[in-house]
Protein backbone atom coordinates (compact mmCIF):
# COMPACT_ATOMS: atom_id res chain seq x y z
CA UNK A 1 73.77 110.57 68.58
CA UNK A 2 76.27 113.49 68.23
CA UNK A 3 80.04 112.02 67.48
CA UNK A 4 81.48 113.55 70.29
CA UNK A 5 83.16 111.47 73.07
CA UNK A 6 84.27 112.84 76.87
CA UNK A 7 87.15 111.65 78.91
CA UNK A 8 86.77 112.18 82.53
CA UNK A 9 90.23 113.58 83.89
CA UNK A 10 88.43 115.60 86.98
CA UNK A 11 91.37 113.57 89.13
CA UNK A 12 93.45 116.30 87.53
CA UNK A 13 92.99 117.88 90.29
CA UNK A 14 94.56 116.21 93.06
CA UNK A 15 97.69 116.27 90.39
CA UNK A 16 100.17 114.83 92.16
CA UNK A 17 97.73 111.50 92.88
CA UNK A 18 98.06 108.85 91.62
CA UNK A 19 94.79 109.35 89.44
CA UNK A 20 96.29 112.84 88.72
CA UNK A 21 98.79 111.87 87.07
CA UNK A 22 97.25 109.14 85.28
CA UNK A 23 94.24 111.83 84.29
CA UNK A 24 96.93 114.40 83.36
CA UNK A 25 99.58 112.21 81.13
CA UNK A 26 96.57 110.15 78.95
CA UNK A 27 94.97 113.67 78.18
CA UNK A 28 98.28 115.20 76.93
CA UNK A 29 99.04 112.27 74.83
CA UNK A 30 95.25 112.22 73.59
CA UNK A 31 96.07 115.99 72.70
CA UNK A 32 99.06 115.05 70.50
CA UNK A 33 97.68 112.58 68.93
CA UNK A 34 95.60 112.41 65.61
CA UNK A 35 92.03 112.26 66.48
CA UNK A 36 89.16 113.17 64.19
CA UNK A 37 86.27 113.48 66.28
CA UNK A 38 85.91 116.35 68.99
CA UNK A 39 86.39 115.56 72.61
CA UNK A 40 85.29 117.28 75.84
CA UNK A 41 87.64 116.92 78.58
CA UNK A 42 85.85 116.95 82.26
CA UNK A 43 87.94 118.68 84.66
CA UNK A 44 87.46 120.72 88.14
CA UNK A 45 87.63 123.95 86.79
CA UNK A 46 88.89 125.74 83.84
CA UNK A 47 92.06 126.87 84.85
CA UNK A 48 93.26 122.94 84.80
CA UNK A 49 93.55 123.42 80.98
CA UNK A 50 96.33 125.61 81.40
CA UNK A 51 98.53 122.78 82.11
CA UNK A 52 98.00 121.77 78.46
CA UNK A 53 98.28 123.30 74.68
CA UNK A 54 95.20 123.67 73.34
CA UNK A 55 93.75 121.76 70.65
CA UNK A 56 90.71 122.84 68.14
CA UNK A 57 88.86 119.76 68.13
CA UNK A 58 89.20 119.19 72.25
CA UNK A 59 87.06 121.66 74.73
CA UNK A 60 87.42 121.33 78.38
CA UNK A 61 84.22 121.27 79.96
CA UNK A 62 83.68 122.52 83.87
CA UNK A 63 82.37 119.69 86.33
CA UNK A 64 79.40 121.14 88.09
CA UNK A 65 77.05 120.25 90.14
CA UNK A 66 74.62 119.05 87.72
CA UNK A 67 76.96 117.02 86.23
CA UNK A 68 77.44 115.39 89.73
CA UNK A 69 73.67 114.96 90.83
CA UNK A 70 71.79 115.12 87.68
CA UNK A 71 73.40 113.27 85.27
CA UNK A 72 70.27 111.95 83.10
CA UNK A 73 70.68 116.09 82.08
CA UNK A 74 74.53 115.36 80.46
CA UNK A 75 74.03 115.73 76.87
CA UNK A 76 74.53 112.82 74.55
CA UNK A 77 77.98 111.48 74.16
CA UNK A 78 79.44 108.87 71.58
CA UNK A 79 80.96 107.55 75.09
CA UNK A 80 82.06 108.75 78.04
CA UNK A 81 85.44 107.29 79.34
CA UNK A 82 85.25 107.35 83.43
CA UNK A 83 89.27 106.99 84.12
CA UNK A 84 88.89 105.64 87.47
CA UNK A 85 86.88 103.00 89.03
CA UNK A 86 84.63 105.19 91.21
CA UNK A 87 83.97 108.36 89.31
CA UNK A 88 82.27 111.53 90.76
CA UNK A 89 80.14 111.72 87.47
CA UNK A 90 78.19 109.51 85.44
CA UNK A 91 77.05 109.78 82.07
CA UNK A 92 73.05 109.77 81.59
CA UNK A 93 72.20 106.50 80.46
CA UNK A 94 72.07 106.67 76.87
CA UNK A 95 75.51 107.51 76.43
CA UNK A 96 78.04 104.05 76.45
CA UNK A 97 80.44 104.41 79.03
CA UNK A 98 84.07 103.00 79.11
CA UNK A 99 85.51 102.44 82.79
CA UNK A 100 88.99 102.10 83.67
CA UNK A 101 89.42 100.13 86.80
CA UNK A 102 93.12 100.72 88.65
CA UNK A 103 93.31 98.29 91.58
CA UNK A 104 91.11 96.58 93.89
CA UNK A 105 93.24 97.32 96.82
CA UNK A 106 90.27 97.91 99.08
CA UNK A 107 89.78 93.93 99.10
CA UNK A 108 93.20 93.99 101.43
CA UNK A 109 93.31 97.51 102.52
CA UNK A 110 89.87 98.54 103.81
CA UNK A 111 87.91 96.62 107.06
CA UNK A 112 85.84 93.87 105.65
CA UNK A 113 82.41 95.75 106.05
CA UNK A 114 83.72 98.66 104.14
CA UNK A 115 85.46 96.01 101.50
CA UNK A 116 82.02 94.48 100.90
CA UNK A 117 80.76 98.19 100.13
CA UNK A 118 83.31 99.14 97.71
CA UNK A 119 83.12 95.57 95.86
CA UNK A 120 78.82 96.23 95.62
CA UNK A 121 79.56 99.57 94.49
CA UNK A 122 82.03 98.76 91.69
CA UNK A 123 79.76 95.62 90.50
CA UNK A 124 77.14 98.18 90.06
CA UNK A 125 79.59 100.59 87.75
CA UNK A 126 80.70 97.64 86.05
CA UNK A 127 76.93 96.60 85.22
CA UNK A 128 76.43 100.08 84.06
CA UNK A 129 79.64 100.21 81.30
CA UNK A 130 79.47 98.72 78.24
CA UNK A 131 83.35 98.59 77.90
CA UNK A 132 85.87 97.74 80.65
CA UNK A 133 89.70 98.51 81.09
CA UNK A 134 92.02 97.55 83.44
CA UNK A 135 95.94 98.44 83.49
CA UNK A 136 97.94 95.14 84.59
CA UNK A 137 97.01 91.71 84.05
CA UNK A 138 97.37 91.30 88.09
CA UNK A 139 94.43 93.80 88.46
CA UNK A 140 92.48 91.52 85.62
CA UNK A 141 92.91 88.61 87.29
CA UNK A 142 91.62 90.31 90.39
CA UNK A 143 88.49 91.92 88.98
CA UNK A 144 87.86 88.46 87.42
CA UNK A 145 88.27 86.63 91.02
CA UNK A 146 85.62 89.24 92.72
CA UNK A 147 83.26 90.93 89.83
CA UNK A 148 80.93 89.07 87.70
CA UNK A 149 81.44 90.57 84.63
CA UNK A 150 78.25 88.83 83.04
CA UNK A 151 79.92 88.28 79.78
CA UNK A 152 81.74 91.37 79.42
CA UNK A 153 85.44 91.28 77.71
CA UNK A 154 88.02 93.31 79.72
CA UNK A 155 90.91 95.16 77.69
CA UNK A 156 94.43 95.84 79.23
CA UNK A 157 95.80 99.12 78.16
CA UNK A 158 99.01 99.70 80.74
CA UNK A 159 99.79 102.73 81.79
CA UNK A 160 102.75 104.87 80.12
CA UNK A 161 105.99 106.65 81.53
CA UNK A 162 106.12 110.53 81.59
CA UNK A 163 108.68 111.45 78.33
CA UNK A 164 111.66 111.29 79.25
CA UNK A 165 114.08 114.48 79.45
CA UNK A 166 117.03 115.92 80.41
CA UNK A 167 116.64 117.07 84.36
CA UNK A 168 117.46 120.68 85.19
CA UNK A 169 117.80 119.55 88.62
CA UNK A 170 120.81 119.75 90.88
CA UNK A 171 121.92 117.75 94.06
CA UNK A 172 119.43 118.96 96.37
CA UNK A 173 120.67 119.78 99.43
CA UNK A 174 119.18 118.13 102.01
CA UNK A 175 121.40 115.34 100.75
CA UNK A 176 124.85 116.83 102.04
CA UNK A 177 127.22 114.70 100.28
CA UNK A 178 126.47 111.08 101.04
CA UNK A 179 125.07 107.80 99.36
CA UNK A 180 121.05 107.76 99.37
CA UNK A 181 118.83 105.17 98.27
CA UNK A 182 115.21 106.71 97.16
CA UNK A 183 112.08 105.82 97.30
CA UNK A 184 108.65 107.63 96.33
CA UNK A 185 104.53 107.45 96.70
CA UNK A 186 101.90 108.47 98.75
CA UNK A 187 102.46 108.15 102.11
CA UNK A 188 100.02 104.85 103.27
CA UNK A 189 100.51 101.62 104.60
CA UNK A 190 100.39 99.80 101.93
CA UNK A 191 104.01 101.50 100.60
CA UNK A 192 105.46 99.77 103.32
CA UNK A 193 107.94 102.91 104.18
CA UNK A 194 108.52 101.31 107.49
CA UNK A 195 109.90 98.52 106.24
CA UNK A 196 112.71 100.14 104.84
CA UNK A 197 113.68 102.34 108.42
CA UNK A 198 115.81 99.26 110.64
CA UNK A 199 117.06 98.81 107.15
CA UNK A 200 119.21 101.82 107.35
CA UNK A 201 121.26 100.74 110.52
CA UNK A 202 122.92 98.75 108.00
CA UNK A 203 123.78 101.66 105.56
CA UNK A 204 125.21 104.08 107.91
CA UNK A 205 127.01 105.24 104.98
CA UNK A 206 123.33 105.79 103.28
CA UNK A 207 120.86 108.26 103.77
CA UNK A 208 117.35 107.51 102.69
CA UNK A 209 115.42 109.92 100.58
CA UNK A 210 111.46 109.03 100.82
CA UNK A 211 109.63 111.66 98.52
CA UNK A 212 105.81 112.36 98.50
CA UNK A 213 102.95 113.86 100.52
CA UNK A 214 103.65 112.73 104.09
CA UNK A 215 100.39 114.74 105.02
CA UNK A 216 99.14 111.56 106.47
CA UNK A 217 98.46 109.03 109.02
CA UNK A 218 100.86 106.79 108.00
CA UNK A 219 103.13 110.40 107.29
CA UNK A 220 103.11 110.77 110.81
CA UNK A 221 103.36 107.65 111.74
CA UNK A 222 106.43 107.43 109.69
CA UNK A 223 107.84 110.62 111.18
CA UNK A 224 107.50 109.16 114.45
CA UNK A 225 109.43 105.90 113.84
CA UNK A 226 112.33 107.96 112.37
CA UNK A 227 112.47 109.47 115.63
CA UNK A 228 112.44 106.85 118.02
CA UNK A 229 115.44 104.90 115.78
CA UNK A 230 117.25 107.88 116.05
CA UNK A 231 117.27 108.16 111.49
CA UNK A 232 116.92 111.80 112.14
CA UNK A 233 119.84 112.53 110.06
CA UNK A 234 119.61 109.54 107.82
CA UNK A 235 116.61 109.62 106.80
CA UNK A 236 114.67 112.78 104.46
CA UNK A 237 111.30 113.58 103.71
CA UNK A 238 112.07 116.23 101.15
CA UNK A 239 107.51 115.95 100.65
CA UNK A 240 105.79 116.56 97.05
CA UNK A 241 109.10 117.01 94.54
CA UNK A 242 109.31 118.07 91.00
CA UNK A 243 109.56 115.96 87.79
CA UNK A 244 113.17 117.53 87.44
CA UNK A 245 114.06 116.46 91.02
CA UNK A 246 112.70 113.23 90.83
CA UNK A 247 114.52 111.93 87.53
CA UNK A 248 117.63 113.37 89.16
CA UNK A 249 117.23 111.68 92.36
CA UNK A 250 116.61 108.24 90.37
CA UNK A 251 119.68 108.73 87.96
CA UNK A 252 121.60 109.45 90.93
CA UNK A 253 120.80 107.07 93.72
CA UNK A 254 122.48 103.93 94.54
CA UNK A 255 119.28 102.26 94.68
CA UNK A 256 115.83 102.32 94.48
CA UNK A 257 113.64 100.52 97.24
CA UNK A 258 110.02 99.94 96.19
CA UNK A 259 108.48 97.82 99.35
CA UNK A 260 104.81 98.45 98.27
CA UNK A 261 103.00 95.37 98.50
CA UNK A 262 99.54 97.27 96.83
CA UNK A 263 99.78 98.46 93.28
CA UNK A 264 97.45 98.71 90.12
CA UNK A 265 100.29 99.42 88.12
CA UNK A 266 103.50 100.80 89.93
CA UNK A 267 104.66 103.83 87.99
CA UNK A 268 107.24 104.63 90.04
CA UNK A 269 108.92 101.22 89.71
CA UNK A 270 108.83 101.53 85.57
CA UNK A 271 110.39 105.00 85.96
CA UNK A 272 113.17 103.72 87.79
CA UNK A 273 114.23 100.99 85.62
CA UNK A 274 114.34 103.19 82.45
CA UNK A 275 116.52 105.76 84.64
CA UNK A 276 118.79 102.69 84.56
CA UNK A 277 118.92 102.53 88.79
CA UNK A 278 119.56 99.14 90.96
CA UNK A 279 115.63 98.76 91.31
CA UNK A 280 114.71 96.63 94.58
CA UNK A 281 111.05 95.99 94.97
CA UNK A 282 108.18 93.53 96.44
CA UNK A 283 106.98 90.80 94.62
CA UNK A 284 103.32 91.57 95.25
CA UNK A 285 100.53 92.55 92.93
CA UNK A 286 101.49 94.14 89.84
CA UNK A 287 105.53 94.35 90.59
CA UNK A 288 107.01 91.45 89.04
CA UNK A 289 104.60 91.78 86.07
CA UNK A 290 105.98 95.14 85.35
CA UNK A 291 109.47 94.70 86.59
CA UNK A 292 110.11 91.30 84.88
CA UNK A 293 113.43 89.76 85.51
CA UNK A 294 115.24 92.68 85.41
CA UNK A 295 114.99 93.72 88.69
CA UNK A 296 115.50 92.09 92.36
CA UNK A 297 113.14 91.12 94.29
CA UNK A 298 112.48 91.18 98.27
CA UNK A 299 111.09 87.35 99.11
CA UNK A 300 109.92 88.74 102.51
CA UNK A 301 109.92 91.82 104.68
CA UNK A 302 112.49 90.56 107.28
CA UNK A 303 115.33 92.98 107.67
CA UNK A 304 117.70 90.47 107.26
CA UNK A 305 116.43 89.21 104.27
CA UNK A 306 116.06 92.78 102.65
CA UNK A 307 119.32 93.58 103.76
CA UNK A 308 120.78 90.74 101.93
CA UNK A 309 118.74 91.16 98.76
CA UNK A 310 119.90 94.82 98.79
CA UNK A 311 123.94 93.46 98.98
CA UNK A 312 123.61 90.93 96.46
CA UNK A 313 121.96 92.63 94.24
CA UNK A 314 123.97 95.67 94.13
CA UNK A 315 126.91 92.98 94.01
CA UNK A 316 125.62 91.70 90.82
CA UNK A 317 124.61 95.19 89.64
CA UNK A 318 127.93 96.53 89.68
CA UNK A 319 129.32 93.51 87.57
CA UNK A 320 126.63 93.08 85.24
CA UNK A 321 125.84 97.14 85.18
CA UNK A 322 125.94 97.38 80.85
CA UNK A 323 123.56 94.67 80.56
CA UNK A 324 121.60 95.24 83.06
CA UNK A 325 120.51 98.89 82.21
CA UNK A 326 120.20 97.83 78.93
CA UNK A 327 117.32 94.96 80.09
CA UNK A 328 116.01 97.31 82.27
CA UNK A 329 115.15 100.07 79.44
CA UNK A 330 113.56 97.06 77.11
CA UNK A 331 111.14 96.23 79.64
CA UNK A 332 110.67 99.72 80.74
CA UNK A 333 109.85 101.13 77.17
CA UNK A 334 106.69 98.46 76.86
CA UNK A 335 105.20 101.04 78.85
CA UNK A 336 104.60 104.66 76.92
CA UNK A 337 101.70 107.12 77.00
CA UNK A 338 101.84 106.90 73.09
CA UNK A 339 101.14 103.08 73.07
CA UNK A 340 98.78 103.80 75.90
CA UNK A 341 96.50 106.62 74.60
CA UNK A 342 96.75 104.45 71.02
CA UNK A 343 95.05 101.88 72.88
CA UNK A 344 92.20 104.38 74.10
CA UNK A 345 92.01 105.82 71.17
CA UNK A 346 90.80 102.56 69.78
CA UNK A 347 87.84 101.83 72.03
CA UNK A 348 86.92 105.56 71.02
CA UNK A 349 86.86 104.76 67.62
CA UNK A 350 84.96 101.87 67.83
CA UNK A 351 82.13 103.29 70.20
CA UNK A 352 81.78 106.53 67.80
CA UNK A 353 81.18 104.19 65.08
CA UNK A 354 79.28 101.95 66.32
CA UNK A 355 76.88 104.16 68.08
CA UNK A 356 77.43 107.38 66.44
């Protein structure tokens, strides 16, 4: 079997995802790092590699629609490493396949019927791959509670932070010259945006800054909520921002609110805390795993109750500001793409020598 592996970052494409980013940030740091077998990256099309430097040993390789429909035709990998839980394309079957699994937040977020469906179709991927991955404990303990994994070991590589550097970014100025608290992610339910709206009647001083796609159901939803409370002016949906304007709207905000009550992971949450930002989240799912006991934590979604975190803890903040940060950056800097794609890079290893 040739000693060639392929990583499956065709997510690259929807870059601003979730999965994009994920796709986008482990193939960079796979590019930087020492690796002495050749790779094949999978991606949409062949501009996508334009986002990266090139590297001799790694060829990006054009999803098609044999690879889609025909995959007992893919050529022969050392493994193929599907980054998501329900990939497009499948490697023919004598190739060993790795599978990173992100969430299972279709057990909560999807109609029971539909639920049932995704569960049957990730038992069947999971039957298929001879390795397993998962990126929080919380999303182990889940796959364990509703998989059978017949045996099979499950690793937990987390996910990394984007490098961090020096923003080129300048008060944007849909924030006039107030106090903002920020928060970020794909507009859906399960961010729990609205929760954060009757909040701002109590911050009048405050406007609230919620960046991302708001191309949505929930977007308009949203949109519509801000209306009828009359947060026109309070609150912005600035949509899709840059990695510039995002680190400068978390070194700059008096807070960040992260309400999301569904997350694999929770990048934005990590990013936050290293940015050294009064971080406010849930404590559902992966969030207090990743946040530790650095952070504060809503007990419920009553405004009240938030409201009264939000005080306290910027209270406390302001007195303890030093040591905080400082606790904040420890916990944050367990989670790099370096450590990360090292931890790939492993299960590569071991698959090209085992079955090269």
């Amino acid at each position: 079997m040739a000693k060639k592996g392929l990583v499956d970052i065709y997510k690259i494409g929807d870059f601003y995802s979730g999965l994009g980013q994920f796709s986008y940030h482990l193939a960079g740091e796979l590019m930087k790092q020492p690796i002495s077998e050749d790779l094949d990256f999978l991606v949409p099309s062949r501009e996508t590699s334009h986002r990266f430097i090139e590297k001799g040993n790694i060829t990006f390789v054009k999803a098609g629609l044999q690879k889609r429909y025909f995959p007992q035709l893919n050529p022969a990998y050392a493994f193929w490493h599907s980054t998501q839980q329900f990939p497009s394309f499948l490697p023919g079957e004598q190739t060993p396949m790795i599978l990173t699994i992100h969430d299972l937040n279709f057990m909560s977020g999807k109609s029971p019927g539909k639920a049932t469906g995704y569960l049957n179709k990730l038992q069947k991927l999971v039957d298929r791959a001879q390795v397993i991955t998962t990126i929080s404990r919380f999303t182990l303990q889940e796959i364990e509670k509703h998989i059978n994994l017949r045996g099979k070991d499950v690793s937990v590589i987390y996910n990394g932070i984007p490098s961090q550097t020096s923003s080129k970014a300048s008060r944007p100025a849909y924030l006039g010259t107030e106090k903002y608290f920020f928060s970020i992610g794909v507009f859906k339910r399960s961010k729990q945006f609205h929760t954060l709206l009757p909040l701002m009647k109590h911050f009048r001083d405050h406007q609230l800054v919620l960046a991302g796609n708001y191309n949505t159901e929930y977007g308009k939803e949203i949109i519509s909520l801000i209306s009828s409370q009359g947060l026109d002016k309070q609150v912005v949906l600035p949509g899709t921002i840059s990695e510039d304007e995002k680190n400068w709207l978390y070194a700059n905000c008096d807070a960040f609110l992260f309400p999301s009550i569904a997350e694999g992971f929770g990048l934005p949450l990590a990013e936050a805390m290293r940015a050294g930002c009064p971080v406010f989240s849930s404590r559902y799912t992966s969030l207090p795993e990743i946040g530790g006991e650095t952070i504060y934590y809503f007990d419920n979604s009553e405004i009240d109750s938030m409201h009264d975190v939000i005080i306290n803890g910027l209270s406390d903040f302001s007195r303890n500001a030093t040591l905080r940060k400082q606790a904040m950056k420890k916990q944050a800097d367990r989670f790099s793409w370096e450590l990360s794609a090292a931890g790939y890079i492993s299960l590569y290893n071991e698959l090209i020598t085992n079955h090269g």
